[in-house]
C-alpha atoms as a PDB file:
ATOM      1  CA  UNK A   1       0.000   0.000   0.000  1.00  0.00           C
ATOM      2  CA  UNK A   2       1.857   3.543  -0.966  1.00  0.00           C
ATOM      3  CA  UNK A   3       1.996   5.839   2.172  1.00  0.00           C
ATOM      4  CA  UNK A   4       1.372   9.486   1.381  1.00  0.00           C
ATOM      5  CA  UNK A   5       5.552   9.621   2.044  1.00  0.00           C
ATOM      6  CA  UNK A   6       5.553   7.920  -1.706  1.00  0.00           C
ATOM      7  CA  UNK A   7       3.562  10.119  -3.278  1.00  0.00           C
ATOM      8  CA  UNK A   8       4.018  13.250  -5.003  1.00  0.00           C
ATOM      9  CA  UNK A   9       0.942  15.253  -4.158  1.00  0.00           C
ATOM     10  CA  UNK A  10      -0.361  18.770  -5.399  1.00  0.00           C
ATOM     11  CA  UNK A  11      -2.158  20.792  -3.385  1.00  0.00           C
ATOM     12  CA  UNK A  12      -4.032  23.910  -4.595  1.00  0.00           C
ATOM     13  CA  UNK A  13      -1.584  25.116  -6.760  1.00  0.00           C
ATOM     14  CA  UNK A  14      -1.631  28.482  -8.190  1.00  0.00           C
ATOM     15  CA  UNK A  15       1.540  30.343  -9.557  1.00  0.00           C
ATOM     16  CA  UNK A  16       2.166  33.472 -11.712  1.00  0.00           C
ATOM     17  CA  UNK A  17       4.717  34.390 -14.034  1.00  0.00           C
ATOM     18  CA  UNK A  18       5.580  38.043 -14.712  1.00  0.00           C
ATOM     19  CA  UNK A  19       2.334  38.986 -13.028  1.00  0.00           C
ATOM     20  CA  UNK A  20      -0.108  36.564 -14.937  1.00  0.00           C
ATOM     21  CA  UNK A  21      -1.777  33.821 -13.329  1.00  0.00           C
ATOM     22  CA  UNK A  22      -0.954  30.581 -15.104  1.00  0.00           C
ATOM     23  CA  UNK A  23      -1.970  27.729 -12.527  1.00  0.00           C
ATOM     24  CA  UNK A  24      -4.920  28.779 -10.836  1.00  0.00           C
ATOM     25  CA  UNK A  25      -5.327  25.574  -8.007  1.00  0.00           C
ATOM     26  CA  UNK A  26      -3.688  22.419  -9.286  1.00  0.00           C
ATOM     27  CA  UNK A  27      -4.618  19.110  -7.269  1.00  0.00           C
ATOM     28  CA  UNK A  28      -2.760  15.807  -8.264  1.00  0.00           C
ATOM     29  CA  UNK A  29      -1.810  13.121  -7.040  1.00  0.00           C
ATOM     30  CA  UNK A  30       1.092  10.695  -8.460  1.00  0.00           C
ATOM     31  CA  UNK A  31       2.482   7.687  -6.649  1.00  0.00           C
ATOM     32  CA  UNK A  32       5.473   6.168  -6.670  1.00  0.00           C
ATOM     33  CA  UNK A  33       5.135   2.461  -9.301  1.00  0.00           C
ATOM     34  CA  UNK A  34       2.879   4.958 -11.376  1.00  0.00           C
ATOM     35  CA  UNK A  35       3.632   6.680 -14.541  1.00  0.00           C
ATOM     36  CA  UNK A  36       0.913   9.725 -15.237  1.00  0.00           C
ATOM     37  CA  UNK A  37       0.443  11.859 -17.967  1.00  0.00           C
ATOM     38  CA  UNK A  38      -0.724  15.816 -17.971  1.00  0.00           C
ATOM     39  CA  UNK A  39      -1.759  16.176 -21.650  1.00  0.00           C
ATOM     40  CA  UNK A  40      -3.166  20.319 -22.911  1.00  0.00           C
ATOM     41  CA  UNK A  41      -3.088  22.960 -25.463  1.00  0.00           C
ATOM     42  CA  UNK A  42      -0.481  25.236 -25.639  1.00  0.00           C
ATOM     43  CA  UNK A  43      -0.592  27.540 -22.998  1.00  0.00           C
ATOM     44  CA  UNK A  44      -2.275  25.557 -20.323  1.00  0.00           C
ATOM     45  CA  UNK A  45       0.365  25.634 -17.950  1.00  0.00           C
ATOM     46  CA  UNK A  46       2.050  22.446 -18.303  1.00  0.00           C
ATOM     47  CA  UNK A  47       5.731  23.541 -18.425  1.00  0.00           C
ATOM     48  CA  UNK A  48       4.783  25.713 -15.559  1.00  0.00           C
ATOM     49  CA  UNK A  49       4.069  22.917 -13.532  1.00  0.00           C
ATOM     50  CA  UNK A  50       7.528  21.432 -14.520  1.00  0.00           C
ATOM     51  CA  UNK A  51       9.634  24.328 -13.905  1.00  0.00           C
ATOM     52  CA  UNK A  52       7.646  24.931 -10.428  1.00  0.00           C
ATOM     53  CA  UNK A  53       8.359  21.718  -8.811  1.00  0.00           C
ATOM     54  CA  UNK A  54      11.834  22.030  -9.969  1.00  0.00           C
ATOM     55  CA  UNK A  55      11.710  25.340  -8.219  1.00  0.00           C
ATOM     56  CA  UNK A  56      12.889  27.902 -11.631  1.00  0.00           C
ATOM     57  CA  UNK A  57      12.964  30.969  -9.782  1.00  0.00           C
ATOM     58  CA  UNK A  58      10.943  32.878 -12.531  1.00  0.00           C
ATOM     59  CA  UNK A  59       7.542  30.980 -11.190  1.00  0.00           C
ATOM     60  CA  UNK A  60       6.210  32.555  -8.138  1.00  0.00           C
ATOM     61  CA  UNK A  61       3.847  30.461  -6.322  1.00  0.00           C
ATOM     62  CA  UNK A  62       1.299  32.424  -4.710  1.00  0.00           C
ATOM     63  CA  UNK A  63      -1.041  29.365  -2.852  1.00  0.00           C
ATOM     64  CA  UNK A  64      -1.052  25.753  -2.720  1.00  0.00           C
ATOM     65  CA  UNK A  65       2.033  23.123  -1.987  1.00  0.00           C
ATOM     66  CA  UNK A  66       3.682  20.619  -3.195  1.00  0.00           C
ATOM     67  CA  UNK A  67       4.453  17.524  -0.540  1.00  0.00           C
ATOM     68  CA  UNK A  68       7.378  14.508  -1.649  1.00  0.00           C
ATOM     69  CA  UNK A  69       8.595  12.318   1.461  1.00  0.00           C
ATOM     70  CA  UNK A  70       6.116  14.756   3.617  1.00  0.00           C
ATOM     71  CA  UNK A  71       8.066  17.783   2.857  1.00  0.00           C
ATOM     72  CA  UNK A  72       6.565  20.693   0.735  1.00  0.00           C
ATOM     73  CA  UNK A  73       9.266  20.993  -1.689  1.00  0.00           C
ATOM     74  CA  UNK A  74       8.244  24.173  -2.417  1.00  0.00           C
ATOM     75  CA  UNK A  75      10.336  25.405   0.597  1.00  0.00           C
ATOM     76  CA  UNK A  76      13.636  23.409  -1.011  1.00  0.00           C
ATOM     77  CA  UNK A  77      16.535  24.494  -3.793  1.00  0.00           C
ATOM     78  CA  UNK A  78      16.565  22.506  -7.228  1.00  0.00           C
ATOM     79  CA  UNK A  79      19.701  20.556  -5.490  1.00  0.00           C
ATOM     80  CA  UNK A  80      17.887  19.862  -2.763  1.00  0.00           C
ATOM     81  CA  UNK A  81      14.511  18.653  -4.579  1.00  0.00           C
ATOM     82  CA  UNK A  82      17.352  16.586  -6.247  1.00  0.00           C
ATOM     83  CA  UNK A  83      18.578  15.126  -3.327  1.00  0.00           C
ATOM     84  CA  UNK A  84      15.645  13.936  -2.287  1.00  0.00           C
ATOM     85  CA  UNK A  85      15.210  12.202  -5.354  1.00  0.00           C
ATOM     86  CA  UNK A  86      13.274  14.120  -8.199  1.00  0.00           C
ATOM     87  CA  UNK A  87      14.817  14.360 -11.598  1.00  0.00           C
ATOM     88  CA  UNK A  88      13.224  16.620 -14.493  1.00  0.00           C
ATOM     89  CA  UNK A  89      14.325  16.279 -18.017  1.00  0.00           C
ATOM     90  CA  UNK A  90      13.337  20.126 -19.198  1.00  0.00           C
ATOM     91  CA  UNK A  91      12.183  21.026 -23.047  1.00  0.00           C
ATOM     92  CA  UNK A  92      15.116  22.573 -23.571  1.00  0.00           C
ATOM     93  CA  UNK A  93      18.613  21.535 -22.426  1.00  0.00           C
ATOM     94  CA  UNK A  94      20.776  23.966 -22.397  1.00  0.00           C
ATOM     95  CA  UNK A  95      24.892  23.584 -23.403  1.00  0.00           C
ATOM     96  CA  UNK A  96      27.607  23.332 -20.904  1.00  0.00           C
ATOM     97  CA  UNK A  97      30.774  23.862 -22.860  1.00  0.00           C
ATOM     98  CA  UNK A  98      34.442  22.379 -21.729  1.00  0.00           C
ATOM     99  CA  UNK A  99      32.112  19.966 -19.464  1.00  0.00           C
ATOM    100  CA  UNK A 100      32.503  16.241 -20.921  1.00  0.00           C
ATOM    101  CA  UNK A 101      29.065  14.092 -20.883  1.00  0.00           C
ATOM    102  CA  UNK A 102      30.887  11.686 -18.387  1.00  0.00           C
ATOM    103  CA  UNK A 103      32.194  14.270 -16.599  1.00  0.00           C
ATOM    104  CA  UNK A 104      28.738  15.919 -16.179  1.00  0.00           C
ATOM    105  CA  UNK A 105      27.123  12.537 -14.943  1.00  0.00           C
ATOM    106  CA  UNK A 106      30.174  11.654 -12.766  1.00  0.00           C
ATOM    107  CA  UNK A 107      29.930  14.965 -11.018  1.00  0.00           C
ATOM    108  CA  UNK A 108      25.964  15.190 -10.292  1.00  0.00           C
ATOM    109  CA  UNK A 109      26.429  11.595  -9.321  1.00  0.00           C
ATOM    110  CA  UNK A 110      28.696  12.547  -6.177  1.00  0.00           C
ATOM    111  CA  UNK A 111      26.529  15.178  -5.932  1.00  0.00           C
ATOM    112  CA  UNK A 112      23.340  13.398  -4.909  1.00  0.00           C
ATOM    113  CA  UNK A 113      24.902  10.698  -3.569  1.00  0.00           C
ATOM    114  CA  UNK A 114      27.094  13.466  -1.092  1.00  0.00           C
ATOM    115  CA  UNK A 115      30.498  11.369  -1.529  1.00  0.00           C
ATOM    116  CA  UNK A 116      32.953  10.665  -4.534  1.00  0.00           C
ATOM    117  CA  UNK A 117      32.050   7.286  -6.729  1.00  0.00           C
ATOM    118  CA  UNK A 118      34.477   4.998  -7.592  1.00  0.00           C
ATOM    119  CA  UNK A 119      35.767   5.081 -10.907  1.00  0.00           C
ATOM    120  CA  UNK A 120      35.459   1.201 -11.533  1.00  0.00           C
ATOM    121  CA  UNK A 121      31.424   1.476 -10.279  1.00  0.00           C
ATOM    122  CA  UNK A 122      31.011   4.477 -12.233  1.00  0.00           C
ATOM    123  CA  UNK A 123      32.055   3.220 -15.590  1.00  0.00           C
ATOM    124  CA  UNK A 124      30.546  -0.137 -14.779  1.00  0.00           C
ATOM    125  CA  UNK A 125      26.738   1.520 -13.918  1.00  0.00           C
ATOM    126  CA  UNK A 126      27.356   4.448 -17.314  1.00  0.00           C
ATOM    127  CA  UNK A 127      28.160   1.149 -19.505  1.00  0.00           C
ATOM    128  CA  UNK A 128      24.670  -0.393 -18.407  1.00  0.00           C
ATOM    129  CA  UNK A 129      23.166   2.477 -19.133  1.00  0.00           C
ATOM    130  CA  UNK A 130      24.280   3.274 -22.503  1.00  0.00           C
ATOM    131  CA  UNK A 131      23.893  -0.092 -23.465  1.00  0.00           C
ATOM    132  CA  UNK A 132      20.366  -0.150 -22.192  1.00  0.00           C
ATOM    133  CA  UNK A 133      19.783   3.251 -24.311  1.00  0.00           C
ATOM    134  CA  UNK A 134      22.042   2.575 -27.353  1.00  0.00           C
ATOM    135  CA  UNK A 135      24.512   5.427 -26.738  1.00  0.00           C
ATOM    136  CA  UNK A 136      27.652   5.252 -28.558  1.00  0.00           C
ATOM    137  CA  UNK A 137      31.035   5.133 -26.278  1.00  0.00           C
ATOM    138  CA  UNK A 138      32.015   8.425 -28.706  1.00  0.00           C
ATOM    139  CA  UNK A 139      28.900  10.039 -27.046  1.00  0.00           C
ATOM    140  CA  UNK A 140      30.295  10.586 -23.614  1.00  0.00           C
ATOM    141  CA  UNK A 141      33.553  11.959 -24.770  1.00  0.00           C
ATOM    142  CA  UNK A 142      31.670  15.122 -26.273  1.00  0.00           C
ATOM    143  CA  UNK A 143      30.892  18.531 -24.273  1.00  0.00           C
ATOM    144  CA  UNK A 144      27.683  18.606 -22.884  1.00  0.00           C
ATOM    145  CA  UNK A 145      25.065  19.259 -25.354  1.00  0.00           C
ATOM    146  CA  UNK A 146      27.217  21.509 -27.267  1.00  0.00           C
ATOM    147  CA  UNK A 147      26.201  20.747 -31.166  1.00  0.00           C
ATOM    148  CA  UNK A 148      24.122  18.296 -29.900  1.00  0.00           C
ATOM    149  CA  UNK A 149      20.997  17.633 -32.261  1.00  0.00           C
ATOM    150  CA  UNK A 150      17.504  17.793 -30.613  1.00  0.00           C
ATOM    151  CA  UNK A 151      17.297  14.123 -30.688  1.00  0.00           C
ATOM    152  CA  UNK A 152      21.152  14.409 -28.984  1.00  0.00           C
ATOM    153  CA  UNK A 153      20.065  16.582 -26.113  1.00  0.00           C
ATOM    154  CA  UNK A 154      16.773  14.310 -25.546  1.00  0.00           C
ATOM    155  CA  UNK A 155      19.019  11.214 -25.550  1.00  0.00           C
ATOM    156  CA  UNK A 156      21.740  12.738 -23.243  1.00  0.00           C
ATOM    157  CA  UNK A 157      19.013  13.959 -20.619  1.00  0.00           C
ATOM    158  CA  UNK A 158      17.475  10.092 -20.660  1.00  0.00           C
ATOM    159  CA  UNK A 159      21.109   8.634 -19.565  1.00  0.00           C
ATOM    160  CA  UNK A 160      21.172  11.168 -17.058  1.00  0.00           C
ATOM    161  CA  UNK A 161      18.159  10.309 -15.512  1.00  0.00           C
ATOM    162  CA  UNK A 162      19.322   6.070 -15.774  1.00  0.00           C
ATOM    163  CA  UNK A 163      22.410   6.972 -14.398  1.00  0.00           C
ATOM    164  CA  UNK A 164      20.868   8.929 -11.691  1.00  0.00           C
ATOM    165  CA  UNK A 165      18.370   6.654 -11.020  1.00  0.00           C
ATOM    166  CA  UNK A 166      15.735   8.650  -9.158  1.00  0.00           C
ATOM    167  CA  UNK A 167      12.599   7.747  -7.432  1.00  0.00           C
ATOM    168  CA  UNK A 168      10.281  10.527  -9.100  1.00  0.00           C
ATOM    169  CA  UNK A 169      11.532  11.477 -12.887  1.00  0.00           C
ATOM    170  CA  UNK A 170       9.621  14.479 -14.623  1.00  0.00           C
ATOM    171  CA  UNK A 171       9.785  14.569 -18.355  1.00  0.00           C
ATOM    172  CA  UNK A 172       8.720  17.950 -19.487  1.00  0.00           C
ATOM    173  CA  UNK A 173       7.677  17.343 -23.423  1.00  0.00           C
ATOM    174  CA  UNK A 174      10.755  15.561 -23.752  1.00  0.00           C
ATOM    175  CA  UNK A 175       9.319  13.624 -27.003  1.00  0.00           C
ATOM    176  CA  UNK A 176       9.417  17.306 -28.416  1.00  0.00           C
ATOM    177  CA  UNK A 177      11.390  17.594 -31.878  1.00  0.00           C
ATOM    178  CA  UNK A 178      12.243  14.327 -32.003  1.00  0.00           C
ATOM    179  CA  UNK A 179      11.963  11.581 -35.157  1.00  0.00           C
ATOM    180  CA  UNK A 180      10.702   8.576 -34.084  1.00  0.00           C
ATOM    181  CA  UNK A 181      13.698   6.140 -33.763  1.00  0.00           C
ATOM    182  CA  UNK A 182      14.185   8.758 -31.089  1.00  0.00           C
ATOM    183  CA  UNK A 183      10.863   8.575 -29.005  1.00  0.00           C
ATOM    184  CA  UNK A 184      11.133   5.009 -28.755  1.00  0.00           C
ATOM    185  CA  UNK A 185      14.362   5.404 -26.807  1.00  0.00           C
ATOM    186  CA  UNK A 186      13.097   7.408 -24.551  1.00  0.00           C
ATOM    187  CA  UNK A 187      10.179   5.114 -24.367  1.00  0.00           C
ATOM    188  CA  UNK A 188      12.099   1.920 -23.828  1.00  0.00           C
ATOM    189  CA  UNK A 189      14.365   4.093 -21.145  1.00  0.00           C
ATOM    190  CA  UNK A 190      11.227   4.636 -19.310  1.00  0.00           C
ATOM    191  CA  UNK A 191       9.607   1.256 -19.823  1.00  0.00           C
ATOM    192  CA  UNK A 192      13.251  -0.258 -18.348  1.00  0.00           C
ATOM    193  CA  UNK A 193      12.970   1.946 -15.347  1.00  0.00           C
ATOM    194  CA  UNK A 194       9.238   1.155 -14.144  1.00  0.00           C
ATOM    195  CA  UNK A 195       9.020  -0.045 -11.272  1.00  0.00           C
ATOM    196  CA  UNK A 196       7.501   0.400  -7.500  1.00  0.00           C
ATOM    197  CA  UNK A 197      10.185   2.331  -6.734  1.00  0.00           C
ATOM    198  CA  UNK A 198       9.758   5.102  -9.703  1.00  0.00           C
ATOM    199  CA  UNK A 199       7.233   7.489 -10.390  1.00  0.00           C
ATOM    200  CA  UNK A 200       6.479   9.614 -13.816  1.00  0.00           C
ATOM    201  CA  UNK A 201       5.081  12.494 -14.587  1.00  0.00           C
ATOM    202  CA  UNK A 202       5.152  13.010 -18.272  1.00  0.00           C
ATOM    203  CA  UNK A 203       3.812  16.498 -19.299  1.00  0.00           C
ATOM    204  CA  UNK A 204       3.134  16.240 -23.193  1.00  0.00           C
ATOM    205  CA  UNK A 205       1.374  17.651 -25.769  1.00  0.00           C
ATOM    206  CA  UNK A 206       0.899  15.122 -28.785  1.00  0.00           C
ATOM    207  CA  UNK A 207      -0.344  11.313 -27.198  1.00  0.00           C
ATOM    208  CA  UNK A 208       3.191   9.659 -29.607  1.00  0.00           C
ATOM    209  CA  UNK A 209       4.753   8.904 -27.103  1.00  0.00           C
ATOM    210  CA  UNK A 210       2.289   7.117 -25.351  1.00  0.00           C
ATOM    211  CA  UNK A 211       1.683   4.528 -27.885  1.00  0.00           C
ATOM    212  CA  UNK A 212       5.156   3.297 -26.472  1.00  0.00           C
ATOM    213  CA  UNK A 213       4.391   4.079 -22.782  1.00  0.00           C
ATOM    214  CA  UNK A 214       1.291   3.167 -21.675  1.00  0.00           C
ATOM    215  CA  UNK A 215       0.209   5.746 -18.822  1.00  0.00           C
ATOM    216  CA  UNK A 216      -1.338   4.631 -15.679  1.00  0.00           C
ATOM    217  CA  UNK A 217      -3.509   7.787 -15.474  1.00  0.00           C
ATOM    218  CA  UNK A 218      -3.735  10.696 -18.297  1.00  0.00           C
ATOM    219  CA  UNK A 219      -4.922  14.410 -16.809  1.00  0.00           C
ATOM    220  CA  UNK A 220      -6.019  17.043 -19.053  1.00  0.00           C
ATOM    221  CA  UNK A 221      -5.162  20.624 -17.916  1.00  0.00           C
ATOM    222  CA  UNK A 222      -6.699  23.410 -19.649  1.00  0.00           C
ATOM    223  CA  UNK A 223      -6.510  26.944 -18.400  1.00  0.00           C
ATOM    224  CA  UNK A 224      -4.265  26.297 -15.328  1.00  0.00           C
ATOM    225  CA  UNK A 225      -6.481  23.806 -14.104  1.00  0.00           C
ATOM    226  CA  UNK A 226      -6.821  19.630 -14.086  1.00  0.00           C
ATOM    227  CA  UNK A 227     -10.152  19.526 -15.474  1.00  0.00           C
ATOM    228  CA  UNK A 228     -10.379  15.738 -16.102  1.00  0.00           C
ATOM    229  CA  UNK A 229      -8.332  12.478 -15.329  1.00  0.00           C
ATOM    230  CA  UNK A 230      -8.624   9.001 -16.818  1.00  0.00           C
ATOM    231  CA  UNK A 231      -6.999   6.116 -18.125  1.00  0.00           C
ATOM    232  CA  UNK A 232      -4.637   5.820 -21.266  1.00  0.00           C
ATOM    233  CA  UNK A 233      -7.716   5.653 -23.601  1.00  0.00           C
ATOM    234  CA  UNK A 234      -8.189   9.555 -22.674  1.00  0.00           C
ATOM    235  CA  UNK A 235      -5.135  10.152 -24.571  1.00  0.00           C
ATOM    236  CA  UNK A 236      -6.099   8.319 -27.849  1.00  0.00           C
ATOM    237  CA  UNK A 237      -9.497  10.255 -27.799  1.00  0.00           C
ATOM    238  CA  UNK A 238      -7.548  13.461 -27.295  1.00  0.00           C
ATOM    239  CA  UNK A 239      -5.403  12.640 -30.701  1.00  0.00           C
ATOM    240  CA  UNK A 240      -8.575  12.025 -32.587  1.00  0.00           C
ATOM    241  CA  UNK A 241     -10.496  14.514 -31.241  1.00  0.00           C
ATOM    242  CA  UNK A 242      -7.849  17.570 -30.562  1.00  0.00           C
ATOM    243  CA  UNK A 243      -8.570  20.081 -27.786  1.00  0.00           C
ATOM    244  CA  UNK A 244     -11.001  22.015 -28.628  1.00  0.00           C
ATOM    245  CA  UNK A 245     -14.174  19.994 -27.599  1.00  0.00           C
ATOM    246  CA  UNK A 246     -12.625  19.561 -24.299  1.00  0.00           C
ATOM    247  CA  UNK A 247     -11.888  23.451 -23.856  1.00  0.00           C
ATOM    248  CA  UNK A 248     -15.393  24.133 -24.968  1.00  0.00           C
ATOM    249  CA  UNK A 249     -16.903  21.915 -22.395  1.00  0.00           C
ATOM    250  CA  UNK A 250     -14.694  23.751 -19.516  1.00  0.00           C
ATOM    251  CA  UNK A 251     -16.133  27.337 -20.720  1.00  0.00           C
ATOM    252  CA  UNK A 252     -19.635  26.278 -20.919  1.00  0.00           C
ATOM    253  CA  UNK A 253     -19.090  25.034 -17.273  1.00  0.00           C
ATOM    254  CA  UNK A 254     -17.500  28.518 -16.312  1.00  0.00           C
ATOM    255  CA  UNK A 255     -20.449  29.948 -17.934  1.00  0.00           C
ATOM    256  CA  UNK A 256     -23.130  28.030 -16.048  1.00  0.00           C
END
């Protein structure tokens, strides 16, 4: 039975950014052995969510909290929210020059773990990994992200989160701009992972990459808001249907 300690739970969440209300009173609840989906139109306020539990200081949360192992991680740094075990892959990586991949994923490693890793272990664990996720050795040697293809960046951000092996992983559109040799390994990355100890919370758009990961539970948020939840047959009516029907149905409740 999963305690509310292994749970990720939303409570009430509202946040602005530069002065505009984009999540006006998010509820959810994820648990750990679940992967969930949070499906919407542009502008809903998905990658807000992301960025606010991975505390971005440009998202000011005005109301609600955010509880992981019974703390509100609202009240943490990213590092810390790290520690404790959450992991987001963002949209957009962003290019750390002179920094090798292995390098990179050697360093955050001690990081979380708070003490150096062995070399041997290290290399033994990245090996695994790459295997698992078909990265060549070649890969590693390069800075980090630096010329890196979408499809690169995507890739590089899924061996982080194997190698880092967290117990809640957020994937913030990460099927975005990608072909789809590349979705499916992210997919099988994900599929290898699942578990009772891991949680997901994939925030996408289109429903792809969820013909390769079957969701637990799908949530629609329009307007700042989780407006419905169901299973993974949600998200193939959402790919046939778009939208707009849904959107429609939340102003003609607003309106009533």
């Amino acid at each position: 039975m999963t305690g509310a300690k292994d749970q990720l739970i939303i409570e009430n969440l509202k946040v602005e950014v530069e002065g505009r209300q984009v999540l006006k009173g998010v509820n959810l609840v994820v648990p750990k052995g679940e992967v969930h989906a949070i499906m919407g139109p542009n502008g809903s306020g998905k990658s807000t969510l992301a960025n606010t539990l991975m505390g971005h200081p440009q998202y000011k949360v005005t109301e609600g909290q955010v509880l992981w192992k019974g703390q509100n991680i609202l009240e943490l740094s990213p590092d810390e929210r790290a520690r404790l075990g959450l992991f987001m892959a963002f949209q957009y990586p962003v290019a750390v020059p002179g920094v090798s991949v292995v390098n990179f994923l050697r360093m955050a490693l001690k990081s979380l773990r708070g003490t150096d890793v062995p070399v041997v272990e290290f290399r033994k664990l990245l090996r695994e990994k790459m295997q698992l996720l078909k990265v060549d050795e070649a890969f590693v040697s390069r800075y980090l992200n630096e010329g890196f293809s979408g499809g690169e960046k995507k890739r590089n951000e899924i061996l982080q989160m194997a190698v880092l092996q967290p117990e809640f992983a957020i994937l913030d559109e990460t099927d975005s701009g990608l072909d789809i040799d590349a979705v499916r390994i992210v997919a099988n990355a994900v599929n290898a992972m699942r578990g009772p100890d891991v949680g997901f919370l994939i925030i996408t758009h289109y429903s792809r990459i969820l013909n390769y990961i079957e969701p637990d539970v799908v949530h629609v948020l329009v307007d700042g808001r989780v407006v419905r939840s169901g299973g993974p047959e949600l998200a193939h009516e959402l790919e046939q249907r778009g939208y707009d029907w849904i959107v429609r149905e939340v102003l003609s409740q607003k309106e009533a």
